[in-house]
Structures are given as C-alpha cells and as structure tokens.
Protein backbone atom coordinates (compact mmCIF):
# COMPACT_ATOMS: atom_id res chain seq x y z
CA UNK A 1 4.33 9.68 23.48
CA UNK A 2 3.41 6.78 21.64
CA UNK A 3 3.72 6.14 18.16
CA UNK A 4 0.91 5.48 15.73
CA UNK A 5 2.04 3.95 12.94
CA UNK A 6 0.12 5.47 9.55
CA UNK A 7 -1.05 3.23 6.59
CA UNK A 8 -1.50 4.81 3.52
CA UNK A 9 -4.13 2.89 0.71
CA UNK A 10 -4.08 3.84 -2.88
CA UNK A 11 -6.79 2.63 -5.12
CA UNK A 12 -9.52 4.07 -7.33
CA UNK A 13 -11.90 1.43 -5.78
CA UNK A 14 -13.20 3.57 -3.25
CA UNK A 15 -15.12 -0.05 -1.47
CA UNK A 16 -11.81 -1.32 -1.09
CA UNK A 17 -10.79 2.10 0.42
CA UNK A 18 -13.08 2.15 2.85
CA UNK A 19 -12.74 -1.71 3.55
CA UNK A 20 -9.02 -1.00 4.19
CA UNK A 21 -9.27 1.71 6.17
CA UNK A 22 -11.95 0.27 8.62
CA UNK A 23 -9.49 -2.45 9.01
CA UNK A 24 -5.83 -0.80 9.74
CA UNK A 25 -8.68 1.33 11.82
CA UNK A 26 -9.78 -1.32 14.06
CA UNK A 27 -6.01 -2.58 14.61
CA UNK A 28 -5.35 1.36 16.27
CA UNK A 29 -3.36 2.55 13.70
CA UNK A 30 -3.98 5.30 11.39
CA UNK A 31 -4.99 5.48 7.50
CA UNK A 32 -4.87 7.88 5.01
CA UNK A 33 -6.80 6.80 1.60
CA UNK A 34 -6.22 8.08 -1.63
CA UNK A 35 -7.79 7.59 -4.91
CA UNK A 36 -5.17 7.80 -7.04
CA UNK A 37 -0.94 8.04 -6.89
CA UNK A 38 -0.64 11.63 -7.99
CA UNK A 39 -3.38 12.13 -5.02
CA UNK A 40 -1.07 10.32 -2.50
CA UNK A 41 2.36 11.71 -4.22
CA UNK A 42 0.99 14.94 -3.79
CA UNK A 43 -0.32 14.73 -0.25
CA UNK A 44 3.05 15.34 1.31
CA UNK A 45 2.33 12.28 3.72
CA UNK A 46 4.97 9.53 2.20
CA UNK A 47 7.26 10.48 4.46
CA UNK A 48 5.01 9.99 7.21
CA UNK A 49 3.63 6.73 5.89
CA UNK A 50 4.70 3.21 7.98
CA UNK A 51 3.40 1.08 5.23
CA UNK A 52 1.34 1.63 1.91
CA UNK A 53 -0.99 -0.61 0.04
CA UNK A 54 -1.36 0.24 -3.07
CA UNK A 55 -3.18 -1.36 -6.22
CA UNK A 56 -1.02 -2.00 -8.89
CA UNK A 57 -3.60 -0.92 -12.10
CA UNK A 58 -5.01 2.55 -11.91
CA UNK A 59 -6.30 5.57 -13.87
CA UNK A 60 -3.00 7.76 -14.96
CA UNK A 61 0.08 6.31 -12.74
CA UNK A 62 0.20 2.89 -11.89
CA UNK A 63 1.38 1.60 -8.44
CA UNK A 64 4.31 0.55 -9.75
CA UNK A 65 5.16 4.03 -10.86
CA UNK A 66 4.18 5.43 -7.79
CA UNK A 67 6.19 2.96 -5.67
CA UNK A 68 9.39 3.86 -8.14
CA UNK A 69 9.15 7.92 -7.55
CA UNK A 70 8.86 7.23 -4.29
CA UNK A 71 12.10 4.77 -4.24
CA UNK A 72 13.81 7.81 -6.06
CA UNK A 73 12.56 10.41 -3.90
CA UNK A 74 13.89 8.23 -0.62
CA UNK A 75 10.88 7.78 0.55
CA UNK A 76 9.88 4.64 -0.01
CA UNK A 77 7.62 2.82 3.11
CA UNK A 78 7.39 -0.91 3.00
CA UNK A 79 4.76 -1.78 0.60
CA UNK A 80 1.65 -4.62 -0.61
CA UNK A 81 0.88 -4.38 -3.63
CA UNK A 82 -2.84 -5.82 -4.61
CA UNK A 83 -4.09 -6.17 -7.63
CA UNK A 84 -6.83 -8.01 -9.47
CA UNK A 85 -4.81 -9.39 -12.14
CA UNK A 86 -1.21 -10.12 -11.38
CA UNK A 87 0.95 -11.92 -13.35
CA UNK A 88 4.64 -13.28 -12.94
CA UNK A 89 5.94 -10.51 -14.33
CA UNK A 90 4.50 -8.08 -12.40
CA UNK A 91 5.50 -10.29 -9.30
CA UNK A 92 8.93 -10.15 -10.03
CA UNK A 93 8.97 -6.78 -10.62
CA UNK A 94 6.70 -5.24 -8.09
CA UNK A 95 9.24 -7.30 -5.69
CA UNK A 96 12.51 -6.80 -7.24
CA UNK A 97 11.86 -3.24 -6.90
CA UNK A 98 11.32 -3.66 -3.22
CA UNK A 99 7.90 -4.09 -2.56
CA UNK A 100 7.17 -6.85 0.12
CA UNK A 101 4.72 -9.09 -1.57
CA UNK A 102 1.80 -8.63 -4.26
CA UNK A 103 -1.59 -10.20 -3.37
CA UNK A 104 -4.46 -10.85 -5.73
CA UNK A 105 -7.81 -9.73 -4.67
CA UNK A 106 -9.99 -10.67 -3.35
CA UNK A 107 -7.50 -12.19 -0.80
CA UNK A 108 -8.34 -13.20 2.96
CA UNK A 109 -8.32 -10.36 5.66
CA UNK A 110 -5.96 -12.92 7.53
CA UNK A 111 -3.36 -12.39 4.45
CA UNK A 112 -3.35 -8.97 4.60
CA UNK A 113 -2.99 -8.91 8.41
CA UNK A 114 -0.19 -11.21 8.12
CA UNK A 115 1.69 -8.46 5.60
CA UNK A 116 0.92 -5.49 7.70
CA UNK A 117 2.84 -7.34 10.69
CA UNK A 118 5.77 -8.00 8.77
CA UNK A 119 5.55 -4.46 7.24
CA UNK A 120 5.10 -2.52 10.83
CA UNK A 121 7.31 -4.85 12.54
CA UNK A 122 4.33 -6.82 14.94
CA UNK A 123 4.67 -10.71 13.82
C-alpha cells in the first residue's frame, strides 16, 4: 500500500483554502482545510498530517500558537508559514521554533511547490 502523504491548511481565508487545496490536490496528495487552529487542533488529524501550511494572523490562536502546542504535544509536521504581513521578527521566530520557512502572500505557486518538496521529502 502506498502512502499518501496529507497536507493540512489553516487559514480563515477560505479562497486561499480552496486555492491550496486544489493544488496539494492536483500533485495526488491529500488535504484537509481548516478555518481556524482550534478547528485543526481539535480535528485529531496532526498526527496524521505530512506537512501543514498555516497562516500566521488569525481570529483567536495565531499560527504561531498553534505550531507551539503542537511542538509540545510532539506532534509537530514540518511547516510554511504564510502570512500577509511578516516581519523579521516573526521570521526569526516562526523559524527558530522550527517552522521551515515563512512566505508572504501573495507568493508564486512555484514557491510554494518548492517548500512542499522539501517538506514531503520530493526535491
């Protein structure tokens, strides 16, 4: 049996949702979308995540928050950030707390593409 990797999106823009998840679609793997992090933290599916993209600004718990429960909890996928307005700080700290990169939208499908193969492991 093969495996399928599964690519969670976070983000209360549900047009980037879909936008996403018609892309990690076309690729064959599998997405699960969720509007917010206590959506996703309470789906029960981070452990079956391969890779997350998650905005970092959103309505109650940020991405960053989100990312650092799920550090804590040990279930932590490789992650993209995205976010509309990032800053240096939030750089270094969506990074230094292990995410793999933070990307400021609107950014080029190529980009993204590049950081899901790095994430799931096809350069």
């Amino acid at each position: 049996m093969q495996f399928t990797p599964v690519v969670s999106i976070v983000d209360d823009d549900k047009a980037v949702r879909l936008a996403l998840g018609s892309l990690i679609r076309s690729l064959g793997w599998q997405a699960g979308m969720y509007e917010s992090a206590e959506e996703f933290l309470s789906s029960g599916q981070a452990a079956h995540t391969s890779c997350l993209i998650s905005d970092v600004r959103m309505p109650g718990m940020s991405g960053i928050e989100m990312h650092e429960c799920l550090r804590a909890q040990g279930h932590a996928p490789a992650t993209i950030f995205i976010s509309a307005y990032p800053t240096p700080a939030l750089q270094e700290k969506a990074v230094s707390n292990g995410a793999l990169v933070l990307l400021q939208k609107p950014y080029k499908s190529a980009v993204i593409l590049h950081w899901l193969s790095v994430a799931l492991g096809n350069p």
